[in-house]
C-alpha atoms as a PDB file:
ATOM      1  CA  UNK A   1    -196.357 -36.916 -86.159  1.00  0.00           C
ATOM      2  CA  UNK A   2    -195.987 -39.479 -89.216  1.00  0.00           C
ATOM      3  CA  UNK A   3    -192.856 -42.015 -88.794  1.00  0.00           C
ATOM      4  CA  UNK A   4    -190.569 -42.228 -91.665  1.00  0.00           C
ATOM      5  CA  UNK A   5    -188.941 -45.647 -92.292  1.00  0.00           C
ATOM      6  CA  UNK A   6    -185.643 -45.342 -94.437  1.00  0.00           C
ATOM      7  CA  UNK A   7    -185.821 -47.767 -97.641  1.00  0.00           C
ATOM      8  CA  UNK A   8    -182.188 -46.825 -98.687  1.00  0.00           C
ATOM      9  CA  UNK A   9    -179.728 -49.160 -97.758  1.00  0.00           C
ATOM     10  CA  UNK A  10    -176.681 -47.635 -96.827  1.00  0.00           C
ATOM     11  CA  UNK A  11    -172.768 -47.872 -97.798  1.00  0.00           C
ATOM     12  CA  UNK A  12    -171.770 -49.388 -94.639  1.00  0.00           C
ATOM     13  CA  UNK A  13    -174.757 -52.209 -94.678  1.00  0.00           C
ATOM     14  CA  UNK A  14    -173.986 -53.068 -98.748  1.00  0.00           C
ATOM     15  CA  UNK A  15    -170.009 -53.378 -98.094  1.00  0.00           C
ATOM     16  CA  UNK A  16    -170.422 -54.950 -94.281  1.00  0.00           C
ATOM     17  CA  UNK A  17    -173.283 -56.678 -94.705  1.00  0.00           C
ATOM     18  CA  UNK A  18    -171.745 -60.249 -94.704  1.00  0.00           C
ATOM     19  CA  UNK A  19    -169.803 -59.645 -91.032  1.00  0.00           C
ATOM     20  CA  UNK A  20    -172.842 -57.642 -90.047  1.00  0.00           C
ATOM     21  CA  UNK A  21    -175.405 -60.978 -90.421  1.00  0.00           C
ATOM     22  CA  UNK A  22    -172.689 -63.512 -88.969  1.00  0.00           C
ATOM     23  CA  UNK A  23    -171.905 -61.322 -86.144  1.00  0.00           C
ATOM     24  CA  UNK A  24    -175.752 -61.087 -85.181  1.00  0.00           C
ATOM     25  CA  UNK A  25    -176.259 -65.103 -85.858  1.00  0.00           C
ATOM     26  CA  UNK A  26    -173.529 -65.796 -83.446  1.00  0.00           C
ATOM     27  CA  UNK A  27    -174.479 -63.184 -81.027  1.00  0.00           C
ATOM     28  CA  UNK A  28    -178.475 -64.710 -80.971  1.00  0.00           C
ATOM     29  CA  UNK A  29    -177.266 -68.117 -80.953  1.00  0.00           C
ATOM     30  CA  UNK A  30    -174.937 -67.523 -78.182  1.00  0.00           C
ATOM     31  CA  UNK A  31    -177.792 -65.730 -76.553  1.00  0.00           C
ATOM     32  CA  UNK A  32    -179.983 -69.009 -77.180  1.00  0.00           C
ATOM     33  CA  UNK A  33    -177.268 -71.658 -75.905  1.00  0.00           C
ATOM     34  CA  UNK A  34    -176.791 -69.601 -72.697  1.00  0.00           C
ATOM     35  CA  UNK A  35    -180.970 -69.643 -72.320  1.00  0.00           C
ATOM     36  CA  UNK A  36    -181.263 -72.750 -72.439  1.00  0.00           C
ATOM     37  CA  UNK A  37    -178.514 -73.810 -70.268  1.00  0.00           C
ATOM     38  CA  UNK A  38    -180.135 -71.574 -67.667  1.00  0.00           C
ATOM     39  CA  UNK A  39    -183.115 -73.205 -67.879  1.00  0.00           C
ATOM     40  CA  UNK A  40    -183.084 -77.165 -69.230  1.00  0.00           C
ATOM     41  CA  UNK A  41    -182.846 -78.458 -65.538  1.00  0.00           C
ATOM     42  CA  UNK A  42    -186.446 -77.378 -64.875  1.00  0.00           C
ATOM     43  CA  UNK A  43    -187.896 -79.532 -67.994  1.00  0.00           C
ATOM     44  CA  UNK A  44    -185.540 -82.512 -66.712  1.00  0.00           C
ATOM     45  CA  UNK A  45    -186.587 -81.646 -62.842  1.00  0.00           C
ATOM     46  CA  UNK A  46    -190.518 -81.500 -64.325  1.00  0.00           C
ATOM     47  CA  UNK A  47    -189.806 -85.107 -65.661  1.00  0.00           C
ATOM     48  CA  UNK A  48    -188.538 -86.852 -63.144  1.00  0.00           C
ATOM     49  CA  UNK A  49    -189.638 -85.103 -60.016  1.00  0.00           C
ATOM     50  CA  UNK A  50    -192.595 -83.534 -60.626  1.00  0.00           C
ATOM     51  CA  UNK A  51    -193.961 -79.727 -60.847  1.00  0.00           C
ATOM     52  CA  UNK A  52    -194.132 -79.505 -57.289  1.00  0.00           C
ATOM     53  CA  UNK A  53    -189.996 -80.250 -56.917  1.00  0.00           C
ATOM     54  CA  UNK A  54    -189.494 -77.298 -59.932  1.00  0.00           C
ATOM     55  CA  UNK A  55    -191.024 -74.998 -57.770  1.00  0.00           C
ATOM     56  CA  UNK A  56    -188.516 -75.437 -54.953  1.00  0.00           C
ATOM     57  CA  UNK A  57    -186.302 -75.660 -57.217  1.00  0.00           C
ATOM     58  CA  UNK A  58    -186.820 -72.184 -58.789  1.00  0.00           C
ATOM     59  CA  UNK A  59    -187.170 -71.193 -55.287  1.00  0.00           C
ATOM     60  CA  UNK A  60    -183.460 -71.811 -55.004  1.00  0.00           C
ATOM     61  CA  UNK A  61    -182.588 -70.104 -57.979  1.00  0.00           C
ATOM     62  CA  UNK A  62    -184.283 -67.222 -57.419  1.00  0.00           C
ATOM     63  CA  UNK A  63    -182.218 -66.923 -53.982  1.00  0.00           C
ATOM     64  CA  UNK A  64    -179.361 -67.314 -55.621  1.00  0.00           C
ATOM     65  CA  UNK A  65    -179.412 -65.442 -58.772  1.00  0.00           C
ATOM     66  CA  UNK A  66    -179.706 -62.290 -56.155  1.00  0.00           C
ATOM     67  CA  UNK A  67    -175.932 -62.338 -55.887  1.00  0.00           C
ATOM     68  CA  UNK A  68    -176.095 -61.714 -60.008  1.00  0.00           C
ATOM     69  CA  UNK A  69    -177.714 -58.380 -59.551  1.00  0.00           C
ATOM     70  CA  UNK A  70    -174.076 -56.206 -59.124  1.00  0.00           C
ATOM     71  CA  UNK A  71    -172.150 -58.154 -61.672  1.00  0.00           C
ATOM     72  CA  UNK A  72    -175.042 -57.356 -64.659  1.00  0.00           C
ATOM     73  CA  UNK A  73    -174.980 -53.477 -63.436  1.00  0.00           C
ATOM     74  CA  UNK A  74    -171.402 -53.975 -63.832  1.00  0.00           C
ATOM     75  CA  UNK A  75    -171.705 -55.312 -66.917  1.00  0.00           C
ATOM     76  CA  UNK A  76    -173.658 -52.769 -68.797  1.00  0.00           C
ATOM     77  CA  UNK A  77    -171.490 -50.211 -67.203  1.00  0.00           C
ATOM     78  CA  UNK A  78    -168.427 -51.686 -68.296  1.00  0.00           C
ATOM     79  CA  UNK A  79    -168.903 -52.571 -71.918  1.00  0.00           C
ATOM     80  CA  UNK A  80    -168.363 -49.135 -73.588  1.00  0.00           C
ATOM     81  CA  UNK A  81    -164.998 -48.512 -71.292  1.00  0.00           C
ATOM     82  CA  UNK A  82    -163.840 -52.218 -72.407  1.00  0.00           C
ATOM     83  CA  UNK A  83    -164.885 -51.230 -76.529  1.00  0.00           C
ATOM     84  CA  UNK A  84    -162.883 -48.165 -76.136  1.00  0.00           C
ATOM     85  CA  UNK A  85    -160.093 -49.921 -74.724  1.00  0.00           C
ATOM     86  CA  UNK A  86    -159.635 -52.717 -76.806  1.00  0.00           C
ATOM     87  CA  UNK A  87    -159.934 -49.905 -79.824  1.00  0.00           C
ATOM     88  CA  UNK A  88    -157.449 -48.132 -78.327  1.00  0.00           C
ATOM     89  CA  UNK A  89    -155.599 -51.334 -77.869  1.00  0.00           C
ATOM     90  CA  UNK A  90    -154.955 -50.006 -73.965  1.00  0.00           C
ATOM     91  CA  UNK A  91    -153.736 -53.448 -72.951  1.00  0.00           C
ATOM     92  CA  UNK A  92    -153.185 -51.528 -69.206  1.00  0.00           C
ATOM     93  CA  UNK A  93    -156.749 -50.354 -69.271  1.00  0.00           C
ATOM     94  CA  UNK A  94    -158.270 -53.491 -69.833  1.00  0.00           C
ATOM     95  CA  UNK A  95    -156.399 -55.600 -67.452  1.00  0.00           C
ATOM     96  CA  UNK A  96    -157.069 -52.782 -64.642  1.00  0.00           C
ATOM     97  CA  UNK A  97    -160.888 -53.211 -65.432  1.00  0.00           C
ATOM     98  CA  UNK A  98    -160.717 -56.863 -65.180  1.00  0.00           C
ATOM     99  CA  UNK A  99    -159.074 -56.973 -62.337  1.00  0.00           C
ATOM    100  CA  UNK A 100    -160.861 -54.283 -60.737  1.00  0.00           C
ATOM    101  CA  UNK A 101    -163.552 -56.212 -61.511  1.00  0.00           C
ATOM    102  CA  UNK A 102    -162.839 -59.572 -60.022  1.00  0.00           C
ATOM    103  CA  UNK A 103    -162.141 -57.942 -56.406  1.00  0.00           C
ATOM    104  CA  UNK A 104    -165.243 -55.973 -56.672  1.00  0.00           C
ATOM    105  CA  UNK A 105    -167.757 -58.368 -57.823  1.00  0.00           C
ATOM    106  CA  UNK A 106    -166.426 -61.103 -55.667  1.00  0.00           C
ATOM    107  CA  UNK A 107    -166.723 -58.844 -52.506  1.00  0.00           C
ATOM    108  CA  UNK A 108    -170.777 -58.183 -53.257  1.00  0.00           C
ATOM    109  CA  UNK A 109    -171.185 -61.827 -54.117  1.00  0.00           C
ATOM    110  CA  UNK A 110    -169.578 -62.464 -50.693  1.00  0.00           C
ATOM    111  CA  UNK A 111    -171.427 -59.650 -48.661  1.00  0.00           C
ATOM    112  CA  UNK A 112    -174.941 -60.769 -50.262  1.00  0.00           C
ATOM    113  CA  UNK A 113    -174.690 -64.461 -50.210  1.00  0.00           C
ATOM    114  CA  UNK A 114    -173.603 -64.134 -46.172  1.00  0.00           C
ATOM    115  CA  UNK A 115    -176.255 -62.376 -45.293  1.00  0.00           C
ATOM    116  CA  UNK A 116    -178.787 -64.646 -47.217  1.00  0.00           C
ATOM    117  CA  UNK A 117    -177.351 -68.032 -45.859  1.00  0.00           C
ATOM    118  CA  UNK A 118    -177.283 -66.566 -42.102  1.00  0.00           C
ATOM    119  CA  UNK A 119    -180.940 -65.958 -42.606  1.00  0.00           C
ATOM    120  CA  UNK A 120    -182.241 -68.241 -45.126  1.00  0.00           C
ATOM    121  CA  UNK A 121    -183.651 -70.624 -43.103  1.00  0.00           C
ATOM    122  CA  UNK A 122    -184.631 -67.933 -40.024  1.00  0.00           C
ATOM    123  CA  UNK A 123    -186.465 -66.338 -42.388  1.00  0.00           C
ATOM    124  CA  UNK A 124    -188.374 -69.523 -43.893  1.00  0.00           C
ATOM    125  CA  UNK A 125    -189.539 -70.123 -40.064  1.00  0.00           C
ATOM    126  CA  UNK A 126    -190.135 -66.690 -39.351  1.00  0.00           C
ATOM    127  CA  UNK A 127    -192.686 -65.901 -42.538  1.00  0.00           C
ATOM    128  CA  UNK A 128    -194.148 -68.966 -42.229  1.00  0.00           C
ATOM    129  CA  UNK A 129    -193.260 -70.085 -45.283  1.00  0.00           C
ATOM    130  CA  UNK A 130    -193.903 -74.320 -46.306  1.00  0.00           C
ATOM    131  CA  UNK A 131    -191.912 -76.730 -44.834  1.00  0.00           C
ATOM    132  CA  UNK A 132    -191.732 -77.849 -48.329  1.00  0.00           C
ATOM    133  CA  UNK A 133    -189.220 -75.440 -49.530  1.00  0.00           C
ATOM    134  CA  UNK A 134    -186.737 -76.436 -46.918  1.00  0.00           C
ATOM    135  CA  UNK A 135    -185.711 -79.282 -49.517  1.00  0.00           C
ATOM    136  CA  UNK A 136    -184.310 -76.329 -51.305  1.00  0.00           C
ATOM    137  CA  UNK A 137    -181.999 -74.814 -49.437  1.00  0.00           C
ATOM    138  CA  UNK A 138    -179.158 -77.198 -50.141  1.00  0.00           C
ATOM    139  CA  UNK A 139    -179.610 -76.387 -53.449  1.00  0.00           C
ATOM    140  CA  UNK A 140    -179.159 -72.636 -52.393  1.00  0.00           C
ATOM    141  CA  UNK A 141    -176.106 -73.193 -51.261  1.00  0.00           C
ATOM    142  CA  UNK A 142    -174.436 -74.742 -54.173  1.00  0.00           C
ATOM    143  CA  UNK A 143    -175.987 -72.210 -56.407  1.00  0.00           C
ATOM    144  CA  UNK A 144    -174.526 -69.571 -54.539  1.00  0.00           C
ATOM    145  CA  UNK A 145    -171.444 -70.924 -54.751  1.00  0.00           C
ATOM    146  CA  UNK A 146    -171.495 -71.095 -58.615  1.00  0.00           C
ATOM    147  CA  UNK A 147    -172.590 -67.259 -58.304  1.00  0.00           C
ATOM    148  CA  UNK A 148    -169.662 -66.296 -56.302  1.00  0.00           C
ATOM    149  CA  UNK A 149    -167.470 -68.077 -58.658  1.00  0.00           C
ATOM    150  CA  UNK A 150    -168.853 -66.542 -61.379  1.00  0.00           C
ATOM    151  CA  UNK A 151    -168.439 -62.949 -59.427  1.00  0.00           C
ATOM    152  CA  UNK A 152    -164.702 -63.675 -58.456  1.00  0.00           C
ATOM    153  CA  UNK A 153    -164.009 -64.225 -62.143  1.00  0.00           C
ATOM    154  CA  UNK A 154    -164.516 -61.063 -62.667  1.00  0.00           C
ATOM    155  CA  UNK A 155    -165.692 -59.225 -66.177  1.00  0.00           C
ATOM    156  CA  UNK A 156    -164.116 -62.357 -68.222  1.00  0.00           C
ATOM    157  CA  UNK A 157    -166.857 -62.786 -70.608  1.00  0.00           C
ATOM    158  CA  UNK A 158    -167.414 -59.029 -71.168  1.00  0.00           C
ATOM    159  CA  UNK A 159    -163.761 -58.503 -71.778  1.00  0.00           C
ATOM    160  CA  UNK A 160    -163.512 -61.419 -74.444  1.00  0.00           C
ATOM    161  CA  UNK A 161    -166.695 -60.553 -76.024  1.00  0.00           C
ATOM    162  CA  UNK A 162    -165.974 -56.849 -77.059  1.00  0.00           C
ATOM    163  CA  UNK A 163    -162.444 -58.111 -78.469  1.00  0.00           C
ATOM    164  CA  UNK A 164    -161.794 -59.608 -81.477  1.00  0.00           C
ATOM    165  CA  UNK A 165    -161.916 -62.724 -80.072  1.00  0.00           C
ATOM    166  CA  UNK A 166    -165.754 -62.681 -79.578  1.00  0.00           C
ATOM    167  CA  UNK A 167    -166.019 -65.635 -81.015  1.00  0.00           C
ATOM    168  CA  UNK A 168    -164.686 -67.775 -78.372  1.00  0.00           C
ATOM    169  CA  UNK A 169    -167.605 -66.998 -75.931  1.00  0.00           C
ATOM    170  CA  UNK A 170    -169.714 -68.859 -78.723  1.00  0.00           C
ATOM    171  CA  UNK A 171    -167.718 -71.789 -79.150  1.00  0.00           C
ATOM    172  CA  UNK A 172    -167.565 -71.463 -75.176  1.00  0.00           C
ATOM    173  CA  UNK A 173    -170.870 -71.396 -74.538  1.00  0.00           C
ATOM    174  CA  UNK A 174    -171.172 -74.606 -77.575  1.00  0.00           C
ATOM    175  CA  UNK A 175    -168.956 -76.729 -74.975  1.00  0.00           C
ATOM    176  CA  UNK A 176    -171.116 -75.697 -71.644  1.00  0.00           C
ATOM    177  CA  UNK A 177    -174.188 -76.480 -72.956  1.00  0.00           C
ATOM    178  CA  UNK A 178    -172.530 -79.952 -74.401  1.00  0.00           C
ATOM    179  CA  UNK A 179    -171.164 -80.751 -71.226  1.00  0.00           C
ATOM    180  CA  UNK A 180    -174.100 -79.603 -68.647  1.00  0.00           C
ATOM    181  CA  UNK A 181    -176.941 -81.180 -70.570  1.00  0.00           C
ATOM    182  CA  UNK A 182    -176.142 -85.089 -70.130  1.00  0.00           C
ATOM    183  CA  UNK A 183    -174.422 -84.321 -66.825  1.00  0.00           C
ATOM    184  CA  UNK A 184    -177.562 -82.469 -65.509  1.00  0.00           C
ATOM    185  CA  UNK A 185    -179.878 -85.030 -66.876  1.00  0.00           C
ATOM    186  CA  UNK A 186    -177.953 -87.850 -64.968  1.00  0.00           C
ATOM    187  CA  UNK A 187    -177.440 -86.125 -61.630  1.00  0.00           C
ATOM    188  CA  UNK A 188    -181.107 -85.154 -61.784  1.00  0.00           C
ATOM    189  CA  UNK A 189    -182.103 -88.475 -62.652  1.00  0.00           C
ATOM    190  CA  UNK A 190    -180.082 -90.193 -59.905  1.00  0.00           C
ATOM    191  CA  UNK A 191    -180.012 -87.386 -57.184  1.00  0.00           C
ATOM    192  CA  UNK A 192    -183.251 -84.867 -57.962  1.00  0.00           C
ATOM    193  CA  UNK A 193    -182.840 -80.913 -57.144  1.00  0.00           C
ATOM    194  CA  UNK A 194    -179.395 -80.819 -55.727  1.00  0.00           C
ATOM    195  CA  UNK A 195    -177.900 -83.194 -58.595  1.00  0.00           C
ATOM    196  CA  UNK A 196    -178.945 -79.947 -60.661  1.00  0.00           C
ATOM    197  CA  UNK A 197    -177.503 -77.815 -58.071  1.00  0.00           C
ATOM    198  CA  UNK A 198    -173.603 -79.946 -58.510  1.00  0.00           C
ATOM    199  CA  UNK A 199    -174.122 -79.803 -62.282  1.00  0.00           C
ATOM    200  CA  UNK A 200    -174.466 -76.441 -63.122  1.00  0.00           C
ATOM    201  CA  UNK A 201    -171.186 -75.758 -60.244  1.00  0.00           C
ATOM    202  CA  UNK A 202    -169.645 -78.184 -62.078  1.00  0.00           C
ATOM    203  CA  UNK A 203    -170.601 -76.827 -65.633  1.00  0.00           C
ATOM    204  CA  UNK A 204    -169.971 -72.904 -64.947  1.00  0.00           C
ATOM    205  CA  UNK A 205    -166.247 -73.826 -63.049  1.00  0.00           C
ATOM    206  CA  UNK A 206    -165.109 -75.253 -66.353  1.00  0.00           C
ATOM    207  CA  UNK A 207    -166.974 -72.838 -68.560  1.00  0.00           C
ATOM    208  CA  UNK A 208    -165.082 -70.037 -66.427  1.00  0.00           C
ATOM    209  CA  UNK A 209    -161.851 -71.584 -66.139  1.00  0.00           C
ATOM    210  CA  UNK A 210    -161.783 -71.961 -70.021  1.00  0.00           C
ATOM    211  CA  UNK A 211    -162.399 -68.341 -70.752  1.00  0.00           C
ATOM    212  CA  UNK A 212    -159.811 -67.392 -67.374  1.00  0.00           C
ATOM    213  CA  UNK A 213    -157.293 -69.562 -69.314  1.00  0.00           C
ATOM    214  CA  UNK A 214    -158.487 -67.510 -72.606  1.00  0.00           C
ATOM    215  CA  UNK A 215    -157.236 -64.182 -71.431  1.00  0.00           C
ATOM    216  CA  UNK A 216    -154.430 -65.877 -69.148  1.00  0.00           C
ATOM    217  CA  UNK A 217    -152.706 -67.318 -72.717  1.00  0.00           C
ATOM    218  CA  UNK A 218    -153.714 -65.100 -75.212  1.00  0.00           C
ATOM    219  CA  UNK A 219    -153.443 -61.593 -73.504  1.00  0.00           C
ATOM    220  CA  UNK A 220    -151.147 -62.382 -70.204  1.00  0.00           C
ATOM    221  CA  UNK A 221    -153.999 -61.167 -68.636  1.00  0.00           C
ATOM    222  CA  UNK A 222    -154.962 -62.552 -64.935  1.00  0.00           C
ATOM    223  CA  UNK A 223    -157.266 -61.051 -62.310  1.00  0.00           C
ATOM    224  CA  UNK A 224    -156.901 -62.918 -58.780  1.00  0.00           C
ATOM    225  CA  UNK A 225    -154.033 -60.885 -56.507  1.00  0.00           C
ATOM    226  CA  UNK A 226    -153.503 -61.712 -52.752  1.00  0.00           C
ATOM    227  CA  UNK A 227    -156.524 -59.530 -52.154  1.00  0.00           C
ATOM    228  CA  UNK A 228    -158.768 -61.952 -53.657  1.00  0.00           C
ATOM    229  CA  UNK A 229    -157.648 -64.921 -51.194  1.00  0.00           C
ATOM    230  CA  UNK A 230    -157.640 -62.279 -48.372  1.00  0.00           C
ATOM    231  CA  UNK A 231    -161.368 -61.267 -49.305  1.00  0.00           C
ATOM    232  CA  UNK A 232    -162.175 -65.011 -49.017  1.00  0.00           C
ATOM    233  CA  UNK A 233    -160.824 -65.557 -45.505  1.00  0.00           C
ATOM    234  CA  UNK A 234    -162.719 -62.486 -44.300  1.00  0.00           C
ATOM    235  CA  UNK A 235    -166.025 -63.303 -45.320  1.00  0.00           C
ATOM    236  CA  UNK A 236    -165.202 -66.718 -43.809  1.00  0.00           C
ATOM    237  CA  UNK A 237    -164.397 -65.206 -40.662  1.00  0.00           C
ATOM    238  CA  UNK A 238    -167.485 -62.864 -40.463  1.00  0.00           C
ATOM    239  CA  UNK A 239    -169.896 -65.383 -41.283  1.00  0.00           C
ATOM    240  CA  UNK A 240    -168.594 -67.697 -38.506  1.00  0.00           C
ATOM    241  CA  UNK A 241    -168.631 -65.401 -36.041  1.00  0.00           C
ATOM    242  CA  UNK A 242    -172.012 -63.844 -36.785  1.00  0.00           C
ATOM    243  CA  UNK A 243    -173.582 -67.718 -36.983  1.00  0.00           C
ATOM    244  CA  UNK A 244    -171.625 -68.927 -34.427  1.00  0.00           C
ATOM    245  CA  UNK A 245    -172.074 -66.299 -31.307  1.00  0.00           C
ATOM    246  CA  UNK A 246    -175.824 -65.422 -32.538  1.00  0.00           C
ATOM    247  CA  UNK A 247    -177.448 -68.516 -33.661  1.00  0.00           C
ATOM    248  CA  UNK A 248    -179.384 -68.901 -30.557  1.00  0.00           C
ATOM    249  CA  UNK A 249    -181.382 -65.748 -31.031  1.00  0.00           C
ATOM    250  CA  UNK A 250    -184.273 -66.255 -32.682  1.00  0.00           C
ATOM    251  CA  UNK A 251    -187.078 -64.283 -34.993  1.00  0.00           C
ATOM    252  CA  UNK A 252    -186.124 -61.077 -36.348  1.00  0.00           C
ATOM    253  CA  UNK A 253    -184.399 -59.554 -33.606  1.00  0.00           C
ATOM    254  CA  UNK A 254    -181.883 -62.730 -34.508  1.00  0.00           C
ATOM    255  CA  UNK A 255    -181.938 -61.772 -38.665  1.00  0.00           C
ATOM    256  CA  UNK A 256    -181.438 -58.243 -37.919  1.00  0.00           C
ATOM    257  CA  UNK A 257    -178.311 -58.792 -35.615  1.00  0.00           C
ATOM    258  CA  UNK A 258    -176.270 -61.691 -37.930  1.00  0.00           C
ATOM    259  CA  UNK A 259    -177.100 -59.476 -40.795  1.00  0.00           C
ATOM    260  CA  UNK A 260    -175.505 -56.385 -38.802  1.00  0.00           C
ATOM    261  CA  UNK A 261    -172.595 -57.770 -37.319  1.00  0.00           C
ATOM    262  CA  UNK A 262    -171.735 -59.735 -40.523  1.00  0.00           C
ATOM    263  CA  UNK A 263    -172.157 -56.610 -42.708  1.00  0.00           C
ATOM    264  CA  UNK A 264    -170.227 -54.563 -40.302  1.00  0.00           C
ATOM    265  CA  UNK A 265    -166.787 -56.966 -39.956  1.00  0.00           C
ATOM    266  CA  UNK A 266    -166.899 -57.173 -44.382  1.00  0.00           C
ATOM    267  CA  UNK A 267    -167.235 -53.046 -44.214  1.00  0.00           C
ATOM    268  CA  UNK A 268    -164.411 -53.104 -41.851  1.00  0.00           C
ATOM    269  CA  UNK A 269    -162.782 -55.271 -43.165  1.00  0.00           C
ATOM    270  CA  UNK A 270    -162.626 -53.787 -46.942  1.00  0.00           C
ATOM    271  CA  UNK A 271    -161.388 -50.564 -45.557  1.00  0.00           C
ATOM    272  CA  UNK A 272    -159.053 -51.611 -42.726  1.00  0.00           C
ATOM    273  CA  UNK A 273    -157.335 -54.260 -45.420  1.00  0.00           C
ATOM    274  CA  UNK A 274    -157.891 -51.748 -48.380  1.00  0.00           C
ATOM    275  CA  UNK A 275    -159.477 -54.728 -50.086  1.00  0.00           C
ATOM    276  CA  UNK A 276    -160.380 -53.080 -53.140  1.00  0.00           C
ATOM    277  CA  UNK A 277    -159.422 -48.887 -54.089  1.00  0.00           C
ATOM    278  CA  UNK A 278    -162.911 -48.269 -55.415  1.00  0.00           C
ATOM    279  CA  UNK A 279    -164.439 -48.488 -51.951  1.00  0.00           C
ATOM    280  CA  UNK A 280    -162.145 -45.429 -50.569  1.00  0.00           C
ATOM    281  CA  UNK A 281    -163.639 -43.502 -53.638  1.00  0.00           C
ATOM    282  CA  UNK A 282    -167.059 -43.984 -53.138  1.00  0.00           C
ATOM    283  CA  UNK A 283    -166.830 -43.242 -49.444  1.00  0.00           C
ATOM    284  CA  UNK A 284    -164.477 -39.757 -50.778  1.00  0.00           C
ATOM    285  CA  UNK A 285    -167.435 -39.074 -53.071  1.00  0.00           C
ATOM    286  CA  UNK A 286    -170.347 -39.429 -50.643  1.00  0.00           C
ATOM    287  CA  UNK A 287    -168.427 -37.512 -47.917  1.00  0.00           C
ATOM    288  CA  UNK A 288    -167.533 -35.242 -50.341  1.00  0.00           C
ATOM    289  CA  UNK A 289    -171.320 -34.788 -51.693  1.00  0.00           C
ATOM    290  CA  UNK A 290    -173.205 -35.428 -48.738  1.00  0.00           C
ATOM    291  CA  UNK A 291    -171.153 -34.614 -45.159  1.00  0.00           C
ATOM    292  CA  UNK A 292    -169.216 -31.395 -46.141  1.00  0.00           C
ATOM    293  CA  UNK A 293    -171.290 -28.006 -46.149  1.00  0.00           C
END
């Protein structure tokens, strides 16, 4: 088979060409501004603490970031049902995605980032892992907490970017990375690992509440409903009691029962207080597919 490479430029390249090439500079330079936001703290850790500290460090981060994994499924799910909407201009539509989105992704956040701080440092002892890396699980901790933020925020960035108004996530991101590098290069300097840890909370509140205010002014559009505080004072409640009646068991008998009884009181919990409308339809679907002959 011989591949054929088209030399012709087309009608839609010679009359778009202009919006085509500033689109794509924004786009990679937004992608560039958020990469090296994610990652500066390393090179200032590396600097000032030494490459032993980065690697508790990423450690922490690596723990963390596991609470991303729903919300950038959700994501690339989402983007063609947001493009359609906002080209449909179904206002409705969007604002039930968003929203829909918030409840969800903050749930998963919540459910994950129990189980891993119930266990996090059980599991250290338990695999026999250094007594080095204990220094990191502060900074677990606060990076979870920017995670579940950025969860319970719901689809913000997504819905801004395939609007009209893409442009703001670049000017956005422009401000984050202004603000978070001399803040993470002083708390760093001055605190090590967990000075990293309260400047990127610090950095990615504001960066969310500026893009939440975006879509709160511009399109009326808001996600967080009575289920959202509701969801909160669950997982509270689940975590304590899981922690608090079966700390004292050890090993992995003791992982494998807080893990249980927490994940069992947030199942519950979603379906007793219908916490979100998505989790009645899965369970409709898999019954439906699965449990009925």
């Amino acid at each position: 088979k011989q591949l054929h490479f088209p030399t012709i430029i087309s009608r839609v390249t010679k009359k778009f060409w202009k919006k085509m090439l500033g689109m794509q500079l924004l786009i990679y330079s937004g992608t560039v501004i958020a990469s090296v936001a994610a990652t500066i703290d390393s090179f200032i850790i590396a600097k000032f603490q030494g490459l032993a500290v980065v690697g508790v460090f990423g450690m922490a981060q690596y723990a963390a970031n596991l609470l991303q994994v729903p919300q950038r499924s959700i994501q690339a799910v989402s983007a063609g049902a947001l493009s359609r909407a906002w080209k449909d201009k179904n206002i409705t539509e969007i604002k039930r995605i968003y929203q829909r989105s918030c409840i969800n992704l903050l749930l998963m956040a919540l459910f994950i980032f129990g189980n891993l701080w119930l266990n996090v440092l059980p599991g250290m002892q338990v695999l026999n892992i250094q007594k080095d890396y204990e220094a990191g699980i502060g900074a677990i901790f606060i990076l979870g907490m920017v995670r579940i933020i950025d969860a319970g925020t719901g689809l913000n960035g997504m819905v801004i970017n395939t609007s009209t108004f893409w442009r703001f996530d670049f000017f956005s991101g422009v401000v984050l990375l202004a603000f978070r590098l001399p803040l993470t290069y002083f708390l760093i300097k001055n605190y090590g690992i967990i000075g990293s840890a309260f400047a990127e909370l610090t950095a990615y509140s504001i960066y969310n509440f500026m893009r939440f205010e975006f879509l709160r002014r511009k399109f009326k559009m808001q996600p967080f409903t009575n289920k959202t505080v509701l969801s909160l004072l669950v997982a509270g409640v689940a975590y304590a009691f899981a922690y608090f009646v079966f700390s004292g068991i050890t090993g992995w008998v003791g992982i494998f029962i807080r893990s249980f009884v927490f994940s069992a009181m947030m199942i519950a919990a979603v379906f007793g207080f219908n916490l979100t409308p998505d989790a009645g339809q899965l369970y409709n679907n898999f019954r439906e597919k699965y449990l009925k002959k």
